[in-house]
C-alpha atoms as a PDB file:
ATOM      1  CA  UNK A   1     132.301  98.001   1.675  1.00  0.00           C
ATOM      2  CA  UNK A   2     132.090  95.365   4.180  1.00  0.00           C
ATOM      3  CA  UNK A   3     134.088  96.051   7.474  1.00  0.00           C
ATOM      4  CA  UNK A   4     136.052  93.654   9.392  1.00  0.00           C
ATOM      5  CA  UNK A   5     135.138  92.197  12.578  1.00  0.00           C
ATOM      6  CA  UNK A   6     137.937  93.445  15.530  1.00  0.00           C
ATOM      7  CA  UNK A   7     136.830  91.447  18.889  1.00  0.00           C
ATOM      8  CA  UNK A   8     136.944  94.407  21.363  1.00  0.00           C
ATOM      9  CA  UNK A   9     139.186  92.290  23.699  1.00  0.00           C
ATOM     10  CA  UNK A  10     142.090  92.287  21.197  1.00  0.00           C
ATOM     11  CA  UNK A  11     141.896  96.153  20.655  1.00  0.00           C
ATOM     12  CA  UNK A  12     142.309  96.732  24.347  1.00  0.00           C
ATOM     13  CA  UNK A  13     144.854  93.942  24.617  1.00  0.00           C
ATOM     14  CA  UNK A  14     142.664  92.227  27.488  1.00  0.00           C
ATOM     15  CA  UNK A  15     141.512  89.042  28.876  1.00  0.00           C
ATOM     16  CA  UNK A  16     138.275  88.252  29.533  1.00  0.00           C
ATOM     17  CA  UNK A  17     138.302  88.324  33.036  1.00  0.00           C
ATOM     18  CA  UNK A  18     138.959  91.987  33.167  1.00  0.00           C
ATOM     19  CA  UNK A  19     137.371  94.399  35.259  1.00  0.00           C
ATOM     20  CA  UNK A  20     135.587  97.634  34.676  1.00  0.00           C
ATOM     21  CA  UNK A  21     139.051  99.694  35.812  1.00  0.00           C
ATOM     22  CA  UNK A  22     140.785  97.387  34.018  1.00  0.00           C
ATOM     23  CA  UNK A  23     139.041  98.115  30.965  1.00  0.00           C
ATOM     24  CA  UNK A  24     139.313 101.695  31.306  1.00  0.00           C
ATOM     25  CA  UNK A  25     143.226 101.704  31.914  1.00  0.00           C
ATOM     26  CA  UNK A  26     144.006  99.459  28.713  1.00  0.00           C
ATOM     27  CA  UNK A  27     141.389 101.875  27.258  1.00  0.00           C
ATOM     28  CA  UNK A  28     143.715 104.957  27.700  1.00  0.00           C
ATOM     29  CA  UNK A  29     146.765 102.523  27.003  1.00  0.00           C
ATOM     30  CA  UNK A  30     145.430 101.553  23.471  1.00  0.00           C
ATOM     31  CA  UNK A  31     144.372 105.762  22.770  1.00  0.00           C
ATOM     32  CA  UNK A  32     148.267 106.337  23.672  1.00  0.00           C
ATOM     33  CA  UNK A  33     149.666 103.820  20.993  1.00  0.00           C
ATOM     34  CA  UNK A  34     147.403 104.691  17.990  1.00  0.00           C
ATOM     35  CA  UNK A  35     147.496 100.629  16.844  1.00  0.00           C
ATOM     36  CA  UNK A  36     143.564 101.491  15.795  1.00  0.00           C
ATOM     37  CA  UNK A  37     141.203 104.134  15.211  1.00  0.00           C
ATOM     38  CA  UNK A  38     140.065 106.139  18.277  1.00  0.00           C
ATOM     39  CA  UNK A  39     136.704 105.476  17.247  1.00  0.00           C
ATOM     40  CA  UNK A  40     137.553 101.678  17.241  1.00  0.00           C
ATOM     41  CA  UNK A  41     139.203 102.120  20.722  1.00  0.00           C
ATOM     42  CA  UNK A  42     135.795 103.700  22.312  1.00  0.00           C
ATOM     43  CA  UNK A  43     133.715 100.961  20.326  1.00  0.00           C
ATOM     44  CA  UNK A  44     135.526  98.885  22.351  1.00  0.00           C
ATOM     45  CA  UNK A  45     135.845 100.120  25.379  1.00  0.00           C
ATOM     46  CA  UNK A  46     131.800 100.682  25.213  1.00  0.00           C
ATOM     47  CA  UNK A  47     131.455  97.214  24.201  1.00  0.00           C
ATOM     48  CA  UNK A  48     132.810  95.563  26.953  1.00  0.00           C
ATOM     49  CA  UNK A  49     131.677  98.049  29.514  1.00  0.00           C
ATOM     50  CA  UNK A  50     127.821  96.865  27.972  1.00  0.00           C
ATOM     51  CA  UNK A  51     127.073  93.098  29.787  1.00  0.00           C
ATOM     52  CA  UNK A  52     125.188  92.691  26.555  1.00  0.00           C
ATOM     53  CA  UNK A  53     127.671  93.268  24.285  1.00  0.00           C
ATOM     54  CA  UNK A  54     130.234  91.652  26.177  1.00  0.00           C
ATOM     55  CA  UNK A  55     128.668  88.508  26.299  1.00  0.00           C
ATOM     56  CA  UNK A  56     128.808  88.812  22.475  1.00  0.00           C
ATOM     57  CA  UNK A  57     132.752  89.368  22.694  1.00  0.00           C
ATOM     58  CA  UNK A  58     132.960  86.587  25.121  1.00  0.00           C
ATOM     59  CA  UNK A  59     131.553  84.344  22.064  1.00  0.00           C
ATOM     60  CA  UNK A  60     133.243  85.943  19.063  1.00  0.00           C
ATOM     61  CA  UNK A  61     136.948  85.256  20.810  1.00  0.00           C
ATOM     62  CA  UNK A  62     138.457  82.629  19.932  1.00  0.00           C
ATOM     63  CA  UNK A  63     139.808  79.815  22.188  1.00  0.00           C
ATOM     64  CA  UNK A  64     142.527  79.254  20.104  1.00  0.00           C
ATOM     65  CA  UNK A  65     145.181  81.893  18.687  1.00  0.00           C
ATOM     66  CA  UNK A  66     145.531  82.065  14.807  1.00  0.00           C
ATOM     67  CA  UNK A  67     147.882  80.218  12.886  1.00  0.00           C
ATOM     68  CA  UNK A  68     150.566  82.019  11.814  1.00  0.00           C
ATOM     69  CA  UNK A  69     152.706  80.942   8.972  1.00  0.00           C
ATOM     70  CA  UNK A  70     155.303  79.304   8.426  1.00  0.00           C
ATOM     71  CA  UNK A  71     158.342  80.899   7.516  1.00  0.00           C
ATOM     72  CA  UNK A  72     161.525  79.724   7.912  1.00  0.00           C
ATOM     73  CA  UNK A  73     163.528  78.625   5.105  1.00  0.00           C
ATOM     74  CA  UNK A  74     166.460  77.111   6.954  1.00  0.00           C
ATOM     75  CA  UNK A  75     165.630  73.231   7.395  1.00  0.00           C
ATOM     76  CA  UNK A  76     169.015  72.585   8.673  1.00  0.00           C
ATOM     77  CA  UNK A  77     167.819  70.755  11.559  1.00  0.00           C
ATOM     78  CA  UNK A  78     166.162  68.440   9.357  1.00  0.00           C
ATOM     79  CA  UNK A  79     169.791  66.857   8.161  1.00  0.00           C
ATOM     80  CA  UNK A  80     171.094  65.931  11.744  1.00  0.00           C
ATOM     81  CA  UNK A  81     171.141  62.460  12.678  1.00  0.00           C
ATOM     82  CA  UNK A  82     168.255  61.024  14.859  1.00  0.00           C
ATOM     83  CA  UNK A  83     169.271  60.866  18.574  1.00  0.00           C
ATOM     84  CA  UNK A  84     170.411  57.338  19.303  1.00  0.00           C
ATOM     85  CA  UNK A  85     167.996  55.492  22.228  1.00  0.00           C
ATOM     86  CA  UNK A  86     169.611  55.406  25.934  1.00  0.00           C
ATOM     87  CA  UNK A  87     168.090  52.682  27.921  1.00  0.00           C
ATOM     88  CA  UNK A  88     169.090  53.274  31.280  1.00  0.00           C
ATOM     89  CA  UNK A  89     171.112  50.251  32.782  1.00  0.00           C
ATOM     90  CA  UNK A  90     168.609  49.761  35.770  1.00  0.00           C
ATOM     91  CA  UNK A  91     166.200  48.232  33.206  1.00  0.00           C
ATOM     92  CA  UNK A  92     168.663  45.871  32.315  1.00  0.00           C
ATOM     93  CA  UNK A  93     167.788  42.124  32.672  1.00  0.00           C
ATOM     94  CA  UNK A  94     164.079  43.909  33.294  1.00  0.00           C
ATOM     95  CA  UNK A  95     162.858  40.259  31.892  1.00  0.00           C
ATOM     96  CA  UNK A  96     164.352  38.143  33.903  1.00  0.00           C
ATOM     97  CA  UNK A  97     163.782  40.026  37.307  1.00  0.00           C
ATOM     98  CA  UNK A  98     160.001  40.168  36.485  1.00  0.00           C
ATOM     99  CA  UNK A  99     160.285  36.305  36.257  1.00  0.00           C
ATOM    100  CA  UNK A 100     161.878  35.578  39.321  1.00  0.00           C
ATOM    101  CA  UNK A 101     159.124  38.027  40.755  1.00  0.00           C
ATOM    102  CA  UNK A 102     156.791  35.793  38.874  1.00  0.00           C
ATOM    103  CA  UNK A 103     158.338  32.604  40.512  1.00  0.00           C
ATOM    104  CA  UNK A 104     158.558  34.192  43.997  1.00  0.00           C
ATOM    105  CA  UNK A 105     154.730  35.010  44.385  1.00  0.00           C
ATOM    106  CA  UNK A 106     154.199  30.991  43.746  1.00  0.00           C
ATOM    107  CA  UNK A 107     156.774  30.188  47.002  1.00  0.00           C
ATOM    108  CA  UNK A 108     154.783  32.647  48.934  1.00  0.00           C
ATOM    109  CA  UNK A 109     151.327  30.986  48.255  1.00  0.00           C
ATOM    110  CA  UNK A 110     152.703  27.525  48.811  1.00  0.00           C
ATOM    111  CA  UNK A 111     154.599  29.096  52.189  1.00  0.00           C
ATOM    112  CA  UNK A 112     151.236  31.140  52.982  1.00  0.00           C
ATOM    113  CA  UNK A 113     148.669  27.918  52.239  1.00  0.00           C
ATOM    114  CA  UNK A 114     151.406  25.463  54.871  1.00  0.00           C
ATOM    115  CA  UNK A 115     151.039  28.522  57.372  1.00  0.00           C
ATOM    116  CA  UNK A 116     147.196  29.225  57.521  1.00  0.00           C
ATOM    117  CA  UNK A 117     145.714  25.756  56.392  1.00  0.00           C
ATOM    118  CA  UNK A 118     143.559  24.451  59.237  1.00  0.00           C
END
């Protein structure tokens, strides 16, 4: 009978970064609501209290949580209407200010080249 792999860090319901005392509290935490075995409980606790073995944790966790199903059934949502585009007026006539910008910057190199020409 194969037995499943429990990451010690999930049976304490700790991160990573937790100290010794930290380990020890969520130790007595997890003995008090009976989610696993107590002899799963002090597997863990011994696990991450061993550098060893904790390094091994540290590489079993995953980064990312599982992917839990999918499981609603009401796709309501999906029968609205799209949300209609708002551009906001100060982009109006956006074009024709970036032109004018356009046609500035040549009055200022003709008004800079009269100014600084030797």
């Amino acid at each position: 009978m194969t037995q499943e792999y429990i990451n010690p860090y999930d049976v304490l319901e700790v991160s990573q970064a937790a100290s010794n005392a930290e380990i020890t509290k969520a130790f007595m935490q997890a003995m008090k609501r009976k989610k696993y075995k107590p002899d799963v409980i002090a597997g863990a606790r011994k696990a991450l209290m061993n550098t060893e073995e904790r390094i091994i944790a540290d590489y079993l966790k995953p980064i990312l949580p599982p992917i839990k199903r999918f499981k609603k059934e009401d796709f309501s949502e999906l029968e609205k209407p799209e949300p209609e585009l708002e551009i906001l007026p100060e982009f109006d006539n956006l074009e024709t200010i970036i032109e004018m910008a356009k046609d500035g910057g040549e009055i200022d190199k003709r008004l800079g080249k009269m100014l600084f020409s030797d």
